[in-house]
C-alpha atoms as a PDB file:
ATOM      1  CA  UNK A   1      -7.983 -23.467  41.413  1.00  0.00           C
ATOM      2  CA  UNK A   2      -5.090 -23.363  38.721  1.00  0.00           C
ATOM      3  CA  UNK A   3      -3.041 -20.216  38.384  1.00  0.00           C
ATOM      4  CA  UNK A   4      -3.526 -18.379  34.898  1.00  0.00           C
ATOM      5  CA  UNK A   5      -1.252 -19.631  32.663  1.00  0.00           C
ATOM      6  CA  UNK A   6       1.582 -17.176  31.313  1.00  0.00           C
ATOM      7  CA  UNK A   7       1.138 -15.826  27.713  1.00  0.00           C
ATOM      8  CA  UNK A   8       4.274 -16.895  25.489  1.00  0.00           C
ATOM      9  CA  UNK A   9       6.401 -14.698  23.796  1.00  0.00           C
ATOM     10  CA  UNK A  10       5.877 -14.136  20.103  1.00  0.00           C
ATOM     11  CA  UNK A  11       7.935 -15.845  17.949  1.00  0.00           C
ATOM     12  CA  UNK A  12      10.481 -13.626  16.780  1.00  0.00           C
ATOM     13  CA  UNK A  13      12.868 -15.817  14.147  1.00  0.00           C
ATOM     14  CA  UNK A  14      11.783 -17.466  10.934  1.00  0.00           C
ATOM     15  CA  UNK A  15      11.196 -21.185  11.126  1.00  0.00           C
ATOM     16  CA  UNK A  16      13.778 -23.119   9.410  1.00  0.00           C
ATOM     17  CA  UNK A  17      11.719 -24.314   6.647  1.00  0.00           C
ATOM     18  CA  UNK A  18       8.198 -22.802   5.329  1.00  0.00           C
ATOM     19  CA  UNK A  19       5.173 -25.149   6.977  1.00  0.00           C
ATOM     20  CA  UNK A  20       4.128 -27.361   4.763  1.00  0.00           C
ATOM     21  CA  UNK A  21       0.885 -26.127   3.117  1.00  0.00           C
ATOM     22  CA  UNK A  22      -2.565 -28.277   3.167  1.00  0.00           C
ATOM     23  CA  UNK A  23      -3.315 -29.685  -0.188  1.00  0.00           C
ATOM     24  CA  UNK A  24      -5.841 -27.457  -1.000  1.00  0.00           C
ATOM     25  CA  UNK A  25      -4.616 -23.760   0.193  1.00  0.00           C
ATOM     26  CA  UNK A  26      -1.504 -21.767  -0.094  1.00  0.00           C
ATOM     27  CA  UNK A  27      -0.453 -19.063   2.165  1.00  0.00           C
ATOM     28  CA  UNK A  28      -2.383 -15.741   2.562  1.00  0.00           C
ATOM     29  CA  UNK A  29       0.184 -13.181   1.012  1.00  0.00           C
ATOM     30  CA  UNK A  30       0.385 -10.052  -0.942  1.00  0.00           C
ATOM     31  CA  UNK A  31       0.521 -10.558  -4.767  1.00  0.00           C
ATOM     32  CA  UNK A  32       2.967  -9.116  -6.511  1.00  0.00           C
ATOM     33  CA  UNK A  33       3.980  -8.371 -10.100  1.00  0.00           C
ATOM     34  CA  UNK A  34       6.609  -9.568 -12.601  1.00  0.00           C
ATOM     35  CA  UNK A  35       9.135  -6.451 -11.495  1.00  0.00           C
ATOM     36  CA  UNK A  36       9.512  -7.348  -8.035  1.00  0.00           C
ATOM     37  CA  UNK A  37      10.641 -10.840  -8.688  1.00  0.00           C
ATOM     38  CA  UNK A  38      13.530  -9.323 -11.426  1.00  0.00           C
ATOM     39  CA  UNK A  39      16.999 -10.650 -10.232  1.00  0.00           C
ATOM     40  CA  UNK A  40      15.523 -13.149  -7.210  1.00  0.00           C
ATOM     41  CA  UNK A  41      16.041 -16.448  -7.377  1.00  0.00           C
ATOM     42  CA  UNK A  42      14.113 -19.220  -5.064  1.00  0.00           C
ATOM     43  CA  UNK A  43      14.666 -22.469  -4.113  1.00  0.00           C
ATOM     44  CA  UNK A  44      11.355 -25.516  -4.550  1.00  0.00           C
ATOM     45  CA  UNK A  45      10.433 -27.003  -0.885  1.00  0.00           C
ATOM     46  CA  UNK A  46       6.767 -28.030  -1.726  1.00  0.00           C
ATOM     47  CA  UNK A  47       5.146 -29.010  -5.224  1.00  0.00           C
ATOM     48  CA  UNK A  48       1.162 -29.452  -5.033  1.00  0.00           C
ATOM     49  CA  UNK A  49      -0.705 -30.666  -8.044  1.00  0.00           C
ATOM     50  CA  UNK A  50      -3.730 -33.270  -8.547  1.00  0.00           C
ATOM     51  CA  UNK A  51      -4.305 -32.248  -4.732  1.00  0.00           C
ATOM     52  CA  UNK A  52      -0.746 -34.193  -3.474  1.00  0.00           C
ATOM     53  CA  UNK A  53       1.973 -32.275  -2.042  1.00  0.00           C
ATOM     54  CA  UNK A  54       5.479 -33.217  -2.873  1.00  0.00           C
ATOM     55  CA  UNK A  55       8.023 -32.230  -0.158  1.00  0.00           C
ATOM     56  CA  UNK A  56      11.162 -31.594  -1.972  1.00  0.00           C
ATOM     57  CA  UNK A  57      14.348 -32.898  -0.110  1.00  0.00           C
ATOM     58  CA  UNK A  58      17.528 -30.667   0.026  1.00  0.00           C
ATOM     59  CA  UNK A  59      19.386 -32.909  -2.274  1.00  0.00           C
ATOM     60  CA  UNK A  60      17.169 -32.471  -4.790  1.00  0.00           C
ATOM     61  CA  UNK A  61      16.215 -28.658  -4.739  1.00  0.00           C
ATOM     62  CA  UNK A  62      15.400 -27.338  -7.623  1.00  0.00           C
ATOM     63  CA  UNK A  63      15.914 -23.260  -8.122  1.00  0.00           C
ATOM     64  CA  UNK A  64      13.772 -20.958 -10.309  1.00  0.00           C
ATOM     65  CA  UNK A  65      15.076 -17.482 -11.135  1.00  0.00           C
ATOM     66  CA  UNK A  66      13.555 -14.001 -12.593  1.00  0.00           C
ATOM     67  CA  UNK A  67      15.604 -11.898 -14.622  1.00  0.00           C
ATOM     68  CA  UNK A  68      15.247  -9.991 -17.591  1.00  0.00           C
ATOM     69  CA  UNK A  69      11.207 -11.154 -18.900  1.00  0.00           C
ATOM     70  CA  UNK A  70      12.249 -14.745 -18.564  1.00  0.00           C
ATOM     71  CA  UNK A  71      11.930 -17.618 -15.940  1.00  0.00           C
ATOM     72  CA  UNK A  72      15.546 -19.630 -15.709  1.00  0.00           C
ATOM     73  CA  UNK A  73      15.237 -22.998 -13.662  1.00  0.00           C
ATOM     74  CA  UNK A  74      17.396 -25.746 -12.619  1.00  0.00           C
ATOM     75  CA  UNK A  75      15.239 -28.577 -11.741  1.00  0.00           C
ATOM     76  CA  UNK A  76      18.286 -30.789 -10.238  1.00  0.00           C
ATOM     77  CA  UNK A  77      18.727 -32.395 -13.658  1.00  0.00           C
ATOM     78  CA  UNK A  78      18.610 -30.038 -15.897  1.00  0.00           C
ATOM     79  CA  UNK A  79      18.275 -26.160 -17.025  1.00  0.00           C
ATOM     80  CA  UNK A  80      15.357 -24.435 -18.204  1.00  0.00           C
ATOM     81  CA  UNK A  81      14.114 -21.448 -19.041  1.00  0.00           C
ATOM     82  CA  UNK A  82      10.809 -20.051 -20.543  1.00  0.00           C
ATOM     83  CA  UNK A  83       9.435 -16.683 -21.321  1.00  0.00           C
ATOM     84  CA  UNK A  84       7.333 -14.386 -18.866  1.00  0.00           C
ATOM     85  CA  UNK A  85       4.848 -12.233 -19.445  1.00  0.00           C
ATOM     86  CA  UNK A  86       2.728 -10.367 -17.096  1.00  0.00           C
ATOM     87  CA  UNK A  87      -1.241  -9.685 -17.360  1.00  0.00           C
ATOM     88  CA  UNK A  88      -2.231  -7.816 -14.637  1.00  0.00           C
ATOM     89  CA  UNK A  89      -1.907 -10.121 -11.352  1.00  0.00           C
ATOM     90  CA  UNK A  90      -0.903 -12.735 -13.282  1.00  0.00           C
ATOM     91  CA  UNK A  91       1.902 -14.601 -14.806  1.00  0.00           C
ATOM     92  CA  UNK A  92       2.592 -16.554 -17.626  1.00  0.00           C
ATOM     93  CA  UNK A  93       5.464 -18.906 -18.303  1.00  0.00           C
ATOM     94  CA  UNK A  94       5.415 -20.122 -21.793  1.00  0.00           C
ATOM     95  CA  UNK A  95       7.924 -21.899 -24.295  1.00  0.00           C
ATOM     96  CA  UNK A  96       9.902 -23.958 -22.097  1.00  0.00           C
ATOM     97  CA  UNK A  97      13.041 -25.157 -23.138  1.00  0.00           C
ATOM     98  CA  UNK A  98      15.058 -27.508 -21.107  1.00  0.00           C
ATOM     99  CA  UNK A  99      18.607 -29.224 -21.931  1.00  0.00           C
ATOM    100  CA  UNK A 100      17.666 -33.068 -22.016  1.00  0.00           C
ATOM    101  CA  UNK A 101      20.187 -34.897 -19.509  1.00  0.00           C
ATOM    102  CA  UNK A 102      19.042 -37.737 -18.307  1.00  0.00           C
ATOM    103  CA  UNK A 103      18.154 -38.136 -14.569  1.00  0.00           C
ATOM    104  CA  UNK A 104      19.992 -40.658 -12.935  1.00  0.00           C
ATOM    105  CA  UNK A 105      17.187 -41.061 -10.032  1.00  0.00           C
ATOM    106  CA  UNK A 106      14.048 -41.889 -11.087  1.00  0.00           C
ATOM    107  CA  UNK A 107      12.691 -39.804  -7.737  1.00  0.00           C
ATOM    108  CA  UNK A 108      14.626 -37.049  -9.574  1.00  0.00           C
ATOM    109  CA  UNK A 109      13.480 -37.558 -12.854  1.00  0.00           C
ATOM    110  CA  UNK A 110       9.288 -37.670 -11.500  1.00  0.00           C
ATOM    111  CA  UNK A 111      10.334 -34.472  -9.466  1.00  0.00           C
ATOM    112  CA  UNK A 112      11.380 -32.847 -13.121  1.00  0.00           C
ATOM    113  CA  UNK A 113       8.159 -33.809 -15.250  1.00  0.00           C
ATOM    114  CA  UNK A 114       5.869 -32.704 -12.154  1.00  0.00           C
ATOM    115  CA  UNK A 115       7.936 -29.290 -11.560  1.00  0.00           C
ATOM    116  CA  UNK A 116       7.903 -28.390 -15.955  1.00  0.00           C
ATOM    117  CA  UNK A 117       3.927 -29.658 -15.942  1.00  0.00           C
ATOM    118  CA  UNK A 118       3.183 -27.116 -12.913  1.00  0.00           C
ATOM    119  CA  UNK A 119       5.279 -24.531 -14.076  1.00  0.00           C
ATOM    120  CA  UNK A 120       3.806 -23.832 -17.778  1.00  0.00           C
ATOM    121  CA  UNK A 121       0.787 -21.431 -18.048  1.00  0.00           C
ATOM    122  CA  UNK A 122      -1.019 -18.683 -15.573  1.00  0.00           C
ATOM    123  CA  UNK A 123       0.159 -18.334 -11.812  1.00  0.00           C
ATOM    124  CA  UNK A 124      -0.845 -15.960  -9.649  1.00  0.00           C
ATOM    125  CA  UNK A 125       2.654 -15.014  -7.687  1.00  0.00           C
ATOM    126  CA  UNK A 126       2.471 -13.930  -4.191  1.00  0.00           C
ATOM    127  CA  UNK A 127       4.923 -13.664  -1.597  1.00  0.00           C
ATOM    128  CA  UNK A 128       5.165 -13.333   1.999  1.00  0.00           C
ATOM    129  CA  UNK A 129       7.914 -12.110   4.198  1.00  0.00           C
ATOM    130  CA  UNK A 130       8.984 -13.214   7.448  1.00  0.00           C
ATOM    131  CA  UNK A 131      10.749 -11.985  10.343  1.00  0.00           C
ATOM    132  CA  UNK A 132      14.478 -12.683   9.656  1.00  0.00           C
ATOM    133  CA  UNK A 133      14.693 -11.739   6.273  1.00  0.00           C
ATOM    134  CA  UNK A 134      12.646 -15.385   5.442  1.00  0.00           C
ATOM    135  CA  UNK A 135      10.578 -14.937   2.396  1.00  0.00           C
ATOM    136  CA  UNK A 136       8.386 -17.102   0.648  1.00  0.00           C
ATOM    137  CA  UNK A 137       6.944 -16.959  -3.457  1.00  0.00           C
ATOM    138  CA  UNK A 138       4.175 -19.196  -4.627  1.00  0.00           C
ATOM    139  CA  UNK A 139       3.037 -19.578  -7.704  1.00  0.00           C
ATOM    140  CA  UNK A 140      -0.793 -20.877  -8.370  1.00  0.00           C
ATOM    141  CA  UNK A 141      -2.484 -22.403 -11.113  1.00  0.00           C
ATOM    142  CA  UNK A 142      -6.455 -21.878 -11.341  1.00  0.00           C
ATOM    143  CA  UNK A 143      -6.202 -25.820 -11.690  1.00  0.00           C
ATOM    144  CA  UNK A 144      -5.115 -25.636  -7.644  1.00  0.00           C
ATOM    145  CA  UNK A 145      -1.738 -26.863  -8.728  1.00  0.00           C
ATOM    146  CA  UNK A 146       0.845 -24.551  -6.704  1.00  0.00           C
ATOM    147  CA  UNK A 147       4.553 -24.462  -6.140  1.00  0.00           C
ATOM    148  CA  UNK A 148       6.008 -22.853  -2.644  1.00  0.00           C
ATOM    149  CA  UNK A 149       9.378 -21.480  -3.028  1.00  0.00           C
ATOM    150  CA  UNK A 150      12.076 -19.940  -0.809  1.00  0.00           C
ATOM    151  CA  UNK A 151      14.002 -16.897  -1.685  1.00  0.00           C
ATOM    152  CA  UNK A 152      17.922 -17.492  -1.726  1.00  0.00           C
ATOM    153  CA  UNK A 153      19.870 -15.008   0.198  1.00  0.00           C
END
């Protein structure tokens, strides 16, 4: 006969990282509208579209920020920015402009056109928070395409 085995302890920290998500699903979270993202700004870990996931190295983070009705972005080779406008649960980022430097890494450069294609039109933004003061913002497209994002402290 083996003795019972001992229940763990919950996990009490944040992991360092969010878990990568599955191609097709994005984390269960609350959703939340366009005034609780005013004055945040989030950092790009994982970039799903056309059911691949793109895991987006530190060197190459690109940062989306809320402020003021309009989404500001740096994508790691350039700055953008777009309007916002809420409908209900959703989002909508629309007339993108971007400064037009040229990226030096064509790893870089794919990462860009993939991050401006996913971010114009609808998401639905939700976030979850984690013990630790972690907290994590996606934003999905009705086309499955979805972006996971960390908040910045």
């Amino acid at each position: 006969v083996t003795p019972p085995v001992e229940p763990t302890a919950p996990v009490t920290t944040p992991p360092a990282e969010p878990a990568a998500p599955a191609t097709t699903t994005v984390p269960d979270a609350a959703p939340v509208d366009l005034s609780a993202l005013e004055g945040t700004v989030w950092s790009l870990y994982y970039l799903t579209a056309e059911g691949k996931t793109q895991t987006v190295t530190a060197t190459a983070r690109p940062t989306l920020g809320f402020a003021g009705g309009k989404l500001s972005a740096n994508t790691g080779c350039n700055d953008v920015s777009g309007n916002l406008t809420a409908q209900g649960s959703e989002v909508e980022v629309a007339a993108l402009v971007s400064t037009k430097k040229a990226c030096t890494d064509p790893a870089a450069q794919q990462l860009e056109t993939d991050l401006l294609a996913a971010l114009e039109g609808m998401h639905t933004p939700t976030v979850r928070d984690y013990t630790g003061g972690l907290a994590t913002l996606t934003l999905r497209k009705e086309d499955g395409t979805f972006l996971v994002l960390v908040k910045n402290k």
